[in-house]
N, C-alpha and C. Protein backbone atom coordinates (compact mmCIF):
# COMPACT_ATOMS: atom_id res chain seq x y z
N UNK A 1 -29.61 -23.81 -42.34
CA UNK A 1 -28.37 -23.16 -42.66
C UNK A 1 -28.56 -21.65 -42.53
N UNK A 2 -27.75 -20.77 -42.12
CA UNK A 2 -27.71 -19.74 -41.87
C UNK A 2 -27.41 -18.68 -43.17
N UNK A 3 -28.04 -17.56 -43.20
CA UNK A 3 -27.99 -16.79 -44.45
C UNK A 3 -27.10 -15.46 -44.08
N UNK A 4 -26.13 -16.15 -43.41
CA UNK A 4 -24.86 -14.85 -43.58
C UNK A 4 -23.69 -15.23 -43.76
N UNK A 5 -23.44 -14.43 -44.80
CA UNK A 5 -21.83 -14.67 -45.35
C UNK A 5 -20.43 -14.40 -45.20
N UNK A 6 -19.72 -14.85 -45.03
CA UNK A 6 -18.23 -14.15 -44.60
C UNK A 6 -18.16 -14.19 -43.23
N UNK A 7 -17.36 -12.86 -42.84
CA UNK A 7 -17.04 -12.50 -41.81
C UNK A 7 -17.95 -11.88 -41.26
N UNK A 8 -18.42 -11.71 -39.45
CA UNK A 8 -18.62 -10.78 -38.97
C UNK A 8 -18.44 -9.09 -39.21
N UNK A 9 -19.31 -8.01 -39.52
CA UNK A 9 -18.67 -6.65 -39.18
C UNK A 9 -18.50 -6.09 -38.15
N UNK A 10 -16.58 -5.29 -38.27
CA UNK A 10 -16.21 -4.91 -37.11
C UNK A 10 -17.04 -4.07 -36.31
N UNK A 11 -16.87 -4.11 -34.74
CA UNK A 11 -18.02 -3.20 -34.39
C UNK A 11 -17.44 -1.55 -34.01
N UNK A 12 -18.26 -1.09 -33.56
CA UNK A 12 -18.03 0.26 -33.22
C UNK A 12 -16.44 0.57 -32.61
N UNK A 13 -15.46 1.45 -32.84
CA UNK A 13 -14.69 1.46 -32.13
C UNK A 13 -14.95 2.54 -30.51
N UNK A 14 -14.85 2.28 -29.73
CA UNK A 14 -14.78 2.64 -28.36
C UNK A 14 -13.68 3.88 -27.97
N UNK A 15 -14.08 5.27 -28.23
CA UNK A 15 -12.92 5.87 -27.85
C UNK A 15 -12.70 5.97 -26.24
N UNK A 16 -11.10 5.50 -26.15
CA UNK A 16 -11.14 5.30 -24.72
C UNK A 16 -9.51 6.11 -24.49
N UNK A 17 -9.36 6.42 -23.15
CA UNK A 17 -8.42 7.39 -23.11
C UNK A 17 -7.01 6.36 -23.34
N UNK A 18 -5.60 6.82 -23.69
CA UNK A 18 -4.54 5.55 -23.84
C UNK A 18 -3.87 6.13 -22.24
N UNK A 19 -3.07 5.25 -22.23
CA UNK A 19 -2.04 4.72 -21.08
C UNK A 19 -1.48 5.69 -21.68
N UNK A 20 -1.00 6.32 -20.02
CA UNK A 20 0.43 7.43 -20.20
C UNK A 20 1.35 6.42 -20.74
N UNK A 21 2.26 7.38 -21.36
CA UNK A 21 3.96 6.83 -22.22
C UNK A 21 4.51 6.91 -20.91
N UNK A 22 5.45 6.09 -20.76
CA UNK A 22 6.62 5.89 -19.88
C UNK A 22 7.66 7.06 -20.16
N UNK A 23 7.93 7.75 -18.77
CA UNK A 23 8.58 8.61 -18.56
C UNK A 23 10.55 7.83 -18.30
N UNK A 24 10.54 7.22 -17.33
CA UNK A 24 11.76 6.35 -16.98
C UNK A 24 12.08 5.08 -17.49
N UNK A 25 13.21 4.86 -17.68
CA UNK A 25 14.18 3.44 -18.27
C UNK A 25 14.97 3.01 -17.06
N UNK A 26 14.88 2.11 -16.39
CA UNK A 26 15.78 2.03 -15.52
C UNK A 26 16.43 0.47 -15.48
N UNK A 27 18.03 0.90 -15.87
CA UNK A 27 18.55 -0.64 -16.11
C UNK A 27 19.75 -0.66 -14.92
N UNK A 28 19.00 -1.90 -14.14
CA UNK A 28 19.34 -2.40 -12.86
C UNK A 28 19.81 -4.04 -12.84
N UNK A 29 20.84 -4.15 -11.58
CA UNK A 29 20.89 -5.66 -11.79
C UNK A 29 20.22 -6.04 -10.58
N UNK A 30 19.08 -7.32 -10.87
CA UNK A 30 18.69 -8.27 -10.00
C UNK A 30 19.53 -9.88 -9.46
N UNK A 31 20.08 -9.61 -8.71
CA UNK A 31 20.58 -10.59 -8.54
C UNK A 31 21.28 -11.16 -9.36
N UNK A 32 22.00 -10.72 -10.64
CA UNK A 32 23.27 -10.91 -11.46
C UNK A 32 22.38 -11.35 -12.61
N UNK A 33 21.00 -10.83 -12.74
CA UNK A 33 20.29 -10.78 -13.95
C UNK A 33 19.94 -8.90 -14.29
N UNK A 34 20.44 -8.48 -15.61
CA UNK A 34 20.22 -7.35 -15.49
C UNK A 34 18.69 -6.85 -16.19
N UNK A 35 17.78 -6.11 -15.50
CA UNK A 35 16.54 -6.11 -16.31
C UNK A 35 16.85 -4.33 -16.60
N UNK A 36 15.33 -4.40 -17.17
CA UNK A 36 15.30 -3.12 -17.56
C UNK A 36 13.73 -2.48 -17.33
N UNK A 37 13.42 -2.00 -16.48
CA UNK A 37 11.86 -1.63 -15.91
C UNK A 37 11.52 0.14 -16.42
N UNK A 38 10.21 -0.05 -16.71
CA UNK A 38 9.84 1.08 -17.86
C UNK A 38 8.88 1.67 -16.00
N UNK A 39 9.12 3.07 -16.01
CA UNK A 39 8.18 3.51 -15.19
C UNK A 39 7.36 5.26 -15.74
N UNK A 40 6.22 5.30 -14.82
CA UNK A 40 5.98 6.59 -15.92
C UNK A 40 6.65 7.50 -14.95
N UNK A 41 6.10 8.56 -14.80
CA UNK A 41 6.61 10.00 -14.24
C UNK A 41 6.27 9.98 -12.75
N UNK A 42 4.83 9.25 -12.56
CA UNK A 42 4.79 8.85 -10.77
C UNK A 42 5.67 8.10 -10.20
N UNK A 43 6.33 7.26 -10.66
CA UNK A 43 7.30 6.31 -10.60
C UNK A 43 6.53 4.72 -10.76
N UNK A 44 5.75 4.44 -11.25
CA UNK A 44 4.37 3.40 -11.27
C UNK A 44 5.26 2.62 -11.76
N UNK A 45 5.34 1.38 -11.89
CA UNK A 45 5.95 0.22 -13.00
C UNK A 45 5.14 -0.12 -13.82
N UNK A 46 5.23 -0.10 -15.14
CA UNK A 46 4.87 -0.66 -16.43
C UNK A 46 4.88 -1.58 -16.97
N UNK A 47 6.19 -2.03 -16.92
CA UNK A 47 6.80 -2.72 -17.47
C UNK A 47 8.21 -3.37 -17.12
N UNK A 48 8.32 -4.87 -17.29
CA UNK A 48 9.81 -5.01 -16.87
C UNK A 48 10.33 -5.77 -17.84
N UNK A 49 11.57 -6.11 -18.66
CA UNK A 49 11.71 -6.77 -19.34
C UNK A 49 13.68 -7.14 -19.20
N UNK A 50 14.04 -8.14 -19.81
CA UNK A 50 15.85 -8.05 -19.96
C UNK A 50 15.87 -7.08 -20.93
N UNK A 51 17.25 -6.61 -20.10
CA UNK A 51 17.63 -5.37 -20.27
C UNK A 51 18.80 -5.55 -21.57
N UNK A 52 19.20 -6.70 -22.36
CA UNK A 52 19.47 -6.91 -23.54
C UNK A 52 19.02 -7.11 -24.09
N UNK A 53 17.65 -6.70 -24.33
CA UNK A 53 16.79 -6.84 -26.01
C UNK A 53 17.11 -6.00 -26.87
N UNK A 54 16.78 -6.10 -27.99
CA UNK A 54 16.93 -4.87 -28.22
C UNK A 54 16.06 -3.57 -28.49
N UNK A 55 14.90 -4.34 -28.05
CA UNK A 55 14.27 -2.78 -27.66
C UNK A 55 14.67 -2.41 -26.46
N UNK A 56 15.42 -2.77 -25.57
CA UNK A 56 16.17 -1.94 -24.98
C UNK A 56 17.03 -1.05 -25.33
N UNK A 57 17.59 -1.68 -26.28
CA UNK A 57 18.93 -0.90 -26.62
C UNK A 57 18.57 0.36 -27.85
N UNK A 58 17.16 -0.23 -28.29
CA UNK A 58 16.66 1.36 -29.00
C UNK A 58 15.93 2.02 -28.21
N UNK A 59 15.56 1.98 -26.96
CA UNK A 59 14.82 2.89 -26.19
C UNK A 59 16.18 4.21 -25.36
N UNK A 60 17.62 3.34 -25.41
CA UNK A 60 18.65 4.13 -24.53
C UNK A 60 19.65 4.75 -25.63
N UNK A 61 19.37 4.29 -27.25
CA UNK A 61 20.15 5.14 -28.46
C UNK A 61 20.27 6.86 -27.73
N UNK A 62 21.12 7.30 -27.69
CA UNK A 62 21.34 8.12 -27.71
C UNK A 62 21.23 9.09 -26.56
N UNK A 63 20.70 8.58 -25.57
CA UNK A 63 20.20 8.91 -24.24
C UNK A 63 21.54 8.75 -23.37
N UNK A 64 21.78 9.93 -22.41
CA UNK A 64 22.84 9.96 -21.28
C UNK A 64 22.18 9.04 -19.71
N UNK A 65 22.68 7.85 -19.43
CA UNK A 65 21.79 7.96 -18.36
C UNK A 65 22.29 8.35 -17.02
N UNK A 66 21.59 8.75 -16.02
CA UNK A 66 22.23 9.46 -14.66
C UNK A 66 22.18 7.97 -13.60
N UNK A 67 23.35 7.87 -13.19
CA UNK A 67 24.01 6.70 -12.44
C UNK A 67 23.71 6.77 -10.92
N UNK A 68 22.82 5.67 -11.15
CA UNK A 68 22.51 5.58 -9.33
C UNK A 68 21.02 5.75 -9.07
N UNK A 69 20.21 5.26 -8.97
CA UNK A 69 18.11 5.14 -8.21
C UNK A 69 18.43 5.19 -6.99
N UNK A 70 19.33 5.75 -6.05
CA UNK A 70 19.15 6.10 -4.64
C UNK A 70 18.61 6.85 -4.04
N UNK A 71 18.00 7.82 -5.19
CA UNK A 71 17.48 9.04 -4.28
C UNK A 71 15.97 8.79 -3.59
N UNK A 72 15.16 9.44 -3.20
CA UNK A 72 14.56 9.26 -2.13
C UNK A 72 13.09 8.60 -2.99
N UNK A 73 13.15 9.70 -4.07
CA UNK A 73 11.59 9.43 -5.44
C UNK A 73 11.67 8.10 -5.75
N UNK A 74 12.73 7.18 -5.57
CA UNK A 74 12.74 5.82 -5.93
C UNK A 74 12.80 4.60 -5.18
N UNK A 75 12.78 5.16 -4.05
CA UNK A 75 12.36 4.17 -2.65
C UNK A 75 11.38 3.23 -2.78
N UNK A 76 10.40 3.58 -3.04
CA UNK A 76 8.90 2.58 -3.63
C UNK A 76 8.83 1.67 -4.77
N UNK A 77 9.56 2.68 -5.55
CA UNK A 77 9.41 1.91 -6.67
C UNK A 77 10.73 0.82 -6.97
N UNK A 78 11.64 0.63 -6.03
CA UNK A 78 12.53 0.08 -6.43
C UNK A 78 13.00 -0.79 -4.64
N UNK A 79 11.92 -0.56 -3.84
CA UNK A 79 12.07 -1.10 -2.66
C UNK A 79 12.90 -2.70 -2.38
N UNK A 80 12.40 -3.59 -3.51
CA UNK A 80 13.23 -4.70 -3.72
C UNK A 80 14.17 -4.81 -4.14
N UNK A 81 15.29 -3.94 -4.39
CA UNK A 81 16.43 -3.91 -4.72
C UNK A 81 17.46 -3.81 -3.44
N UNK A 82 18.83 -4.30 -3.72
CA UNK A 82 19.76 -3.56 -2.24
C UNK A 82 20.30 -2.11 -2.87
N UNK A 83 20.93 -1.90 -1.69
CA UNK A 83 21.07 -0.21 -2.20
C UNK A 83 22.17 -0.36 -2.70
N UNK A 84 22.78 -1.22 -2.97
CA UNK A 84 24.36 -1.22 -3.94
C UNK A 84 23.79 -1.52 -5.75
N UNK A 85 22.56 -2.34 -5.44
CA UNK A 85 21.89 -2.48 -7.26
C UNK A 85 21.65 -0.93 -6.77
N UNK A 86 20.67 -0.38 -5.99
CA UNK A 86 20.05 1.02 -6.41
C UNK A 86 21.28 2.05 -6.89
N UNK A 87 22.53 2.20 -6.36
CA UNK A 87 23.39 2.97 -6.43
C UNK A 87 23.95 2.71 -7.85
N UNK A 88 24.00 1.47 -8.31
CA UNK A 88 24.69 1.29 -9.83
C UNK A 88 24.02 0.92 -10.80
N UNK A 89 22.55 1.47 -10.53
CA UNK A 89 21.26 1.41 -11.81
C UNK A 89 21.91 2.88 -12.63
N UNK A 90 21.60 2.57 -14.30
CA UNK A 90 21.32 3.85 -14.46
C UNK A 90 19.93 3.76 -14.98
N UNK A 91 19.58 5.06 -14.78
CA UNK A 91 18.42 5.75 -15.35
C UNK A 91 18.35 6.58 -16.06
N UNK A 92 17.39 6.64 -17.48
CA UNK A 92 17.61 7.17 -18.44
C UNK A 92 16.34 7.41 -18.92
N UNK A 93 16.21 9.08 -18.80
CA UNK A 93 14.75 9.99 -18.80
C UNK A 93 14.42 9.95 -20.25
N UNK A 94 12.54 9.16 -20.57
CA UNK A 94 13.25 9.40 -22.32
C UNK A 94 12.41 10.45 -22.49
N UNK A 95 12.18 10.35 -24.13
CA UNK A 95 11.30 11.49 -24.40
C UNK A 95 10.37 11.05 -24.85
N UNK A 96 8.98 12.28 -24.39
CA UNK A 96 7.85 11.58 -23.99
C UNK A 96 7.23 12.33 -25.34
């Protein structure tokens, strides 16, 4: 039988650098599903989730968003979309 008791002790914590915060909110419709994709400031994707959760709807409290991902910075990152979703996404810059 073994002569240790309890739990394991936690080990060392590892300081390691964190993940940039997401710069962009962008709520788009896919194909008559509307999501909501988190990107940072390169335009990278993060994250995608439905765009009625409600941490959606506390990430866009109070936020104006600017109507339309057509411009040129969002070509890549939104390449699978048609340009009529890109034109009637809004996007909504949060704070970082």
């Amino acid at each position: 039988m073994s002569q240790g008791f309890g739990s394991e002790s936690p080990r060392a914590h590892a300081q390691t650098s964190h993940r940039k915060a997401a710069r962009y909110l962008v709520v788009i419709d896919s194909g008559g599903y509307v999501i909501a994709r988190l990107f940072l400031d390169t335009r990278e994707l993060v994250a995608e989730f439905d765009a009625g959760t409600e941490e959606a709807a506390q990430m866009m409290a109070g936020l104006v968003p600017t109507k339309g991902a057509d411009d040129p910075e969002w070509d890549r990152a939104l390449e699978g979309h048609s340009a009529a979703e890109r034109r009637a996404a809004e996007v909504y810059t949060l704070d970082v």
